[in-house]
Protein backbone atom coordinates (compact mmCIF):
# COMPACT_ATOMS: atom_id res chain seq x y z
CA UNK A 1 0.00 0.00 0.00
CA UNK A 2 2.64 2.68 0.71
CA UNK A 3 4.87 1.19 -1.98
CA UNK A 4 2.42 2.09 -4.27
CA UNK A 5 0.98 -1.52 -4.54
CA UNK A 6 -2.20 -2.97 -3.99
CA UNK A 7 -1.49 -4.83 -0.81
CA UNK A 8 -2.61 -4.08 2.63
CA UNK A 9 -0.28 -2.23 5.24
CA UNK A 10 1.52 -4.15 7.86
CA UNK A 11 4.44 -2.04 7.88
CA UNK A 12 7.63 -0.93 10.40
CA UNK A 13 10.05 1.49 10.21
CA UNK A 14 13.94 2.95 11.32
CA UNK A 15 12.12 5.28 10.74
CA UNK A 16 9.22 2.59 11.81
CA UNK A 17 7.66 -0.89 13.32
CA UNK A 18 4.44 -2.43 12.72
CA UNK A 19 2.57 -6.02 13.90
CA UNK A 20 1.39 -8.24 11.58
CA UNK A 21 3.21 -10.48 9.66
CA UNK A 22 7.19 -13.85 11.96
CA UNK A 23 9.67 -13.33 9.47
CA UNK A 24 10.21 -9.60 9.69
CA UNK A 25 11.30 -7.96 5.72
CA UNK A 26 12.31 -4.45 5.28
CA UNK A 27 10.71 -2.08 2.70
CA UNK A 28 11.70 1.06 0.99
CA UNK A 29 9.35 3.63 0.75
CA UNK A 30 9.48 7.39 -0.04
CA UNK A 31 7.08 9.52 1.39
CA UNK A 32 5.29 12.30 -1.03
CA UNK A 33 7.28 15.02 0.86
CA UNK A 34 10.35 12.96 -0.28
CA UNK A 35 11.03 11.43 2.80
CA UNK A 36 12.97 8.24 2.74
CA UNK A 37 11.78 5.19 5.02
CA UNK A 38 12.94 1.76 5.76
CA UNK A 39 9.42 -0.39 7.05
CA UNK A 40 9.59 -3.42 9.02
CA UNK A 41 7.24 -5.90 8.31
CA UNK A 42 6.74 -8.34 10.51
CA UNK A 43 4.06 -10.57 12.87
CA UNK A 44 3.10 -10.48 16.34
CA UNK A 45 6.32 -10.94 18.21
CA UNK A 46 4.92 -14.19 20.46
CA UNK A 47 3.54 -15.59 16.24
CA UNK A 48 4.91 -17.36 13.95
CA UNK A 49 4.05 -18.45 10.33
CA UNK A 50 1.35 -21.03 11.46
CA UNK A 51 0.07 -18.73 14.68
CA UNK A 52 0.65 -18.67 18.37
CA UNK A 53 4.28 -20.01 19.46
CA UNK A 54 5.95 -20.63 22.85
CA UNK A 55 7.31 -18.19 24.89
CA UNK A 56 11.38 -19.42 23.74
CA UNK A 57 10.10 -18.91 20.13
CA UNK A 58 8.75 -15.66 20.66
CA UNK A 59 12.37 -15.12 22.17
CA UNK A 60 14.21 -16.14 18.95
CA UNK A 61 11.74 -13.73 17.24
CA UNK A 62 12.73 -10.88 19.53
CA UNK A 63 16.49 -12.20 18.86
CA UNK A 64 16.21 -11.44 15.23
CA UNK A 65 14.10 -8.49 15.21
CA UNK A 66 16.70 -6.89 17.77
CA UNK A 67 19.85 -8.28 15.57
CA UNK A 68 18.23 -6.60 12.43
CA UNK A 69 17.23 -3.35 14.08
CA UNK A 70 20.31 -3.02 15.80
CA UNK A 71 22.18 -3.12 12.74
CA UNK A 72 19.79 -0.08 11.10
CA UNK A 73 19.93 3.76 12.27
CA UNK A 74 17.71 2.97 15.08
CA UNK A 75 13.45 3.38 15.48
CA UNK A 76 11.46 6.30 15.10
CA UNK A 77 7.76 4.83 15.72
CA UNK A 78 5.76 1.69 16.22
CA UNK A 79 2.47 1.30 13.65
CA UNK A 80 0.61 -1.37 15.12
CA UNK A 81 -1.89 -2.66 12.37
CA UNK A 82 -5.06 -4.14 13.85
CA UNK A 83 -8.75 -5.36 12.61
CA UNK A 84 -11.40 -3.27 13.74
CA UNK A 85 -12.39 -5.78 16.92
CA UNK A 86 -10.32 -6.07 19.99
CA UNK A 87 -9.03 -9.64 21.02
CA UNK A 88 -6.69 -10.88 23.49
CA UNK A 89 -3.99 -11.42 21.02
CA UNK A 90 -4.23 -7.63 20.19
CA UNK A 91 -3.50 -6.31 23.78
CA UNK A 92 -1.11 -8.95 24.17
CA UNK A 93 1.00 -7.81 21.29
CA UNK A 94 0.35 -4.37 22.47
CA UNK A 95 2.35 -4.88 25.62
CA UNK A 96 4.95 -6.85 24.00
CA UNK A 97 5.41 -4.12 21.08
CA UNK A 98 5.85 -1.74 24.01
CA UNK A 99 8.04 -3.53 25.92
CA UNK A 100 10.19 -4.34 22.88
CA UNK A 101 10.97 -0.23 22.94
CA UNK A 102 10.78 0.08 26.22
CA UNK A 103 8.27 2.16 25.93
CA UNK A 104 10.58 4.60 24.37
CA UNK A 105 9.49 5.16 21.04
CA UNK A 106 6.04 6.79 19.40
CA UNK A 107 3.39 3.91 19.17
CA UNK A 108 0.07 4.11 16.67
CA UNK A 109 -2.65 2.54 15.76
CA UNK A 110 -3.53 1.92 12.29
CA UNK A 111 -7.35 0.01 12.10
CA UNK A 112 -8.06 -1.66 8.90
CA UNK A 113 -11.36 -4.13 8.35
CA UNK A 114 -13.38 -0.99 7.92
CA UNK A 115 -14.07 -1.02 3.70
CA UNK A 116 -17.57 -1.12 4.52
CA UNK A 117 -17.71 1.90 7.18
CA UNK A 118 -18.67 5.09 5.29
CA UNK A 119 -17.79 6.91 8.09
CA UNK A 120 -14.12 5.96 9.48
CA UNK A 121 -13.33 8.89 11.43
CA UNK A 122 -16.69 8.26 13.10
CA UNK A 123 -15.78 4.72 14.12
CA UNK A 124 -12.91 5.92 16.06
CA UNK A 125 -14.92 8.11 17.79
CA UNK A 126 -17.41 4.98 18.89
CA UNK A 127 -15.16 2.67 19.38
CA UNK A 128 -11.75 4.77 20.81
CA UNK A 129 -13.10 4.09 24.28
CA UNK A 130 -12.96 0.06 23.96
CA UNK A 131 -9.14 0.53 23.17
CA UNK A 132 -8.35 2.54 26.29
CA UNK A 133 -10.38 0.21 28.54
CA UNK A 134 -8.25 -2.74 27.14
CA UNK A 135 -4.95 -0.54 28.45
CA UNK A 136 -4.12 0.58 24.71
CA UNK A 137 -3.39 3.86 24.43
CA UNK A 138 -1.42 5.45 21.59
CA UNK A 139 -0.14 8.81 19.71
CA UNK A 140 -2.22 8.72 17.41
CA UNK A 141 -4.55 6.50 14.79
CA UNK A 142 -5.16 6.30 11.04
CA UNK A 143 -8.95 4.02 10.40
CA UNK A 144 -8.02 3.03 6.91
CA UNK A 145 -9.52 0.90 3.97
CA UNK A 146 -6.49 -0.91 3.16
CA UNK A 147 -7.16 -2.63 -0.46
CA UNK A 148 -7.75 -1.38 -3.51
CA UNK A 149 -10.49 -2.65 -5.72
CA UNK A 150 -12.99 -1.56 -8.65
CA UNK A 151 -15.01 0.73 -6.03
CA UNK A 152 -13.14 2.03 -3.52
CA UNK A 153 -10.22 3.74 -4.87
CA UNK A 154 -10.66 7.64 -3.65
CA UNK A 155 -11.14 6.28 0.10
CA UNK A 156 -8.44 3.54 -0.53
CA UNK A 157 -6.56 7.15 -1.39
CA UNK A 158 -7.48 8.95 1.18
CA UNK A 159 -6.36 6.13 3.30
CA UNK A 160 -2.52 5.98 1.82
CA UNK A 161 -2.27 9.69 2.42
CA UNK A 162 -4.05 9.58 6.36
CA UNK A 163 -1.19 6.86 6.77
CA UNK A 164 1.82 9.04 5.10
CA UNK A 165 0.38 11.84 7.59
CA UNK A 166 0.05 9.87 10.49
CA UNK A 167 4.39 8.97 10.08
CA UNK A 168 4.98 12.69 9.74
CA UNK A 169 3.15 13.81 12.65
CA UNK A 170 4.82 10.79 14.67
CA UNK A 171 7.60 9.84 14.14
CA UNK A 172 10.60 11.00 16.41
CA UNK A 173 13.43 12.97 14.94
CA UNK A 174 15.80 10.78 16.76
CA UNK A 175 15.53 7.12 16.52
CA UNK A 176 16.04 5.38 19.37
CA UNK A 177 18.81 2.39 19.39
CA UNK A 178 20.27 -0.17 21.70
CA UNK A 179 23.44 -2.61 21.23
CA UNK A 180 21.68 -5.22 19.59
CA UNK A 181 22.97 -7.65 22.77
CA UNK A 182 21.70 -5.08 25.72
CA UNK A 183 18.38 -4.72 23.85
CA UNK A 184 17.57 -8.62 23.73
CA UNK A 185 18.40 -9.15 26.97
CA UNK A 186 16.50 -5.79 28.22
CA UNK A 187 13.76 -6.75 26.12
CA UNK A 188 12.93 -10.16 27.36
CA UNK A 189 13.72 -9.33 30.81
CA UNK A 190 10.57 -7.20 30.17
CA UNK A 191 8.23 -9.47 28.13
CA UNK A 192 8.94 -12.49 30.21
CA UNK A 193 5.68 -12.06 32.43
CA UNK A 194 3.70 -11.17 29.49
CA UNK A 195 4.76 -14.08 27.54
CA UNK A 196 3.86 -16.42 30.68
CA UNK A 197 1.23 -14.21 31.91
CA UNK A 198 -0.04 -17.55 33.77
CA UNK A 199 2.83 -19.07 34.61
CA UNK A 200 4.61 -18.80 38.47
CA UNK A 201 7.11 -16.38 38.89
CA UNK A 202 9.89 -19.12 39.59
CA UNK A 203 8.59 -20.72 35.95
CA UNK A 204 9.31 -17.56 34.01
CA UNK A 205 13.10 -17.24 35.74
CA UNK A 206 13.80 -20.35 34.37
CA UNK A 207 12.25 -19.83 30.57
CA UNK A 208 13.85 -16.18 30.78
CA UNK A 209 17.16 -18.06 31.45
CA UNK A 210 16.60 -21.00 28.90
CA UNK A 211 16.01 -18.75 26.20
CA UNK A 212 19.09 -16.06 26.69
CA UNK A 213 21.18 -19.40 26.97
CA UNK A 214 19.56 -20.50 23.39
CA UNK A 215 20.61 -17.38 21.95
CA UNK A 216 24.08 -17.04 22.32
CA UNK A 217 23.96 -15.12 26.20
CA UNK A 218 26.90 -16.46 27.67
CA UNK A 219 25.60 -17.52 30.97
CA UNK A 220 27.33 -15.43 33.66
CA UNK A 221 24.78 -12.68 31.69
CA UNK A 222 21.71 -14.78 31.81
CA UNK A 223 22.35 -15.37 35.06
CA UNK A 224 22.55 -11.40 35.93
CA UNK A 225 19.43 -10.78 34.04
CA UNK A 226 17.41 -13.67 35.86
CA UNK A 227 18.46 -11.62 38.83
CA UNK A 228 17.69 -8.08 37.35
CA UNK A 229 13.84 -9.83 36.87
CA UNK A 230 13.73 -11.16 40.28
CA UNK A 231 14.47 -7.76 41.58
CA UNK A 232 11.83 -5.96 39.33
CA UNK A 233 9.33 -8.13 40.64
CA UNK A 234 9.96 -8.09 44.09
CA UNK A 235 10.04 -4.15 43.38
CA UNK A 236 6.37 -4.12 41.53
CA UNK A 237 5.16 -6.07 44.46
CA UNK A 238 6.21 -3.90 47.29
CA UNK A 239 4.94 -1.53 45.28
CA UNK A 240 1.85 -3.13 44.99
CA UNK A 241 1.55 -3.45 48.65
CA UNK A 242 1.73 0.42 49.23
C-alpha cells in the first residue's frame, strides 16, 4: 500500500515498526514530501508463520528483530496494524510491542477491516473508548480501507495519504537504538511475564534463562538478568503493597 501496490499495510520502520506479519522484511518507501523510510514488516512478536508459538520462540523472534534493528539507524515509531475488533492477542501484542521499545518510542494505531464503514473517522470516535479500557493507548490512529479494488479507490486514497500523515506527525526525529545484545536481553527481561502471563514467577526465571542461553547469552549474563527480573518483581510487588 505505501509502496504504491495494492497490498494491505503491515508495515515498520527505522524510521518505523508495525505487527502483523514472523519473518520480519524491510521495505523502501518514499514519502510524497520525499522522505525516505525503511518499514519493518513483521508478525506479532509471540507468532509465527502457522500462529501462536511458545514463549522461547517468541524469544528467537525478539532475537532477530533486535539483531536486524540493531544493525539499522535505530526506530522512530511503532504502527501497530489491527482489525477493527479487539481480542486478546491484540493487547497482548500491544504490551509486548511496548516492551520491545521500552516504551521509548512513538506507538500508533492503524485500524483496517473498515471497507464497509462510510464513516471511518466516526468509528474511532465509537469505538476509541474500547481501546483505552483494554490498556491501549497510543499517539495517534489512522482508520483506513487498506485494499484497492474496482469501487473504492478515492477512500483507498485517502487512506494511503491519512497513513503518510500519520508517520509525519509521529515519528521522532531521533531514533532510538540499543546494542543489539543489551536490547535482547533488556527486552525479554521485560516481556517475560507477558509471555507467561499464567505461569509462576519461579517458571518464568527459568524460561527467561533458557532462552538467553539459546541465543548465544553467555551464561554469567543470563544469570545477571534472571536476577535483574527477580528484583523488578519483588520491586512491583512492594509496590503493589503500598
Amino acid at each position: 500500500m505505501l509502496d504504491g501496490g495494492p497490498t494491505e499495510v503491515a508495515k515498520t520502520s527505522s524510521d518505523i515498526i508495525a505487527g502483523r506479519t514472523f519473518k520480519s522484511e524491510p521495505y523502501d518507501v518514499t514519502t510524497p514530501s520525499g522522505r525516505k523510510l525503511t518499514l519493518w514488516d513483521t508478525v506479532g512478536l509471540d507468532e509465527g508463520p502457522t500462529g501462536r508459538v511458545t514463549a522461547l520462540a517468541a524469544m528467537k523472534n525478539i532475537r532477530v528483530l533486535t539483531l536486524q534493528l540493531a544493525a539499522s539507524k535505530g526506530l522512530s515509531l511503532i504502527i501497530y496494524v489491527v482489525r477493527g475488533s479487539l481480542v486478546g492477542s491484540i493487547i497482548k501484542n500491544y504490551l509486548l510491542f511496548k516492551a520491545f521499545c521500552d516504551d521509548k518510542v512513538p506507538f500508533v494505531l492503524v485500524v483496517t477491516g473498515l471497507d464497509g464503514e462510510p464513516d471511518r473517522a466516526g468509528w474511532w470516535t465509537r469505538n476509541e473508548k474500547y481501546f483505552h479500557q483494554a490498556g491501549i493507548h497510543s499517539d495517534g490512529h489512522a482508520c483506513i480501507v487498506a485494499t484497492k479494488d474496482d469501487y473504492n479507490g478515492e477512500a483507498y486514497a485517502e487512506s494511503v495519504r491519512d497513513v503518510f500523515e500519520l508517520i509525519k506527525t509521529t515519528s521522532s526525529q531521533d531514533p532510538w537504538k540499543v546494542d543489539n545484545k543489551n536490547w535482547f536481553i533488556q527486552t525479554v527481561i521485560n516481556v517475560v511475564a507477558i509471555l507467561l502471563a499464567s505461569s509462576k514467577p519461579s517458571e518464568r526465571s527459568k524460561v527467561l534463562y533458557r532462552g538467553l542461553i539459546e541465543n548465544d547469552v553467555e551464561e554469567d549474563e543470563a544469570k545477571a538478568a534472571v536476577k535483574i527480573y527477580k528484583l523488578k518483581l519483588k520491586s512491583a510487588r512492594a509496590g503493589g503493597r503500598k
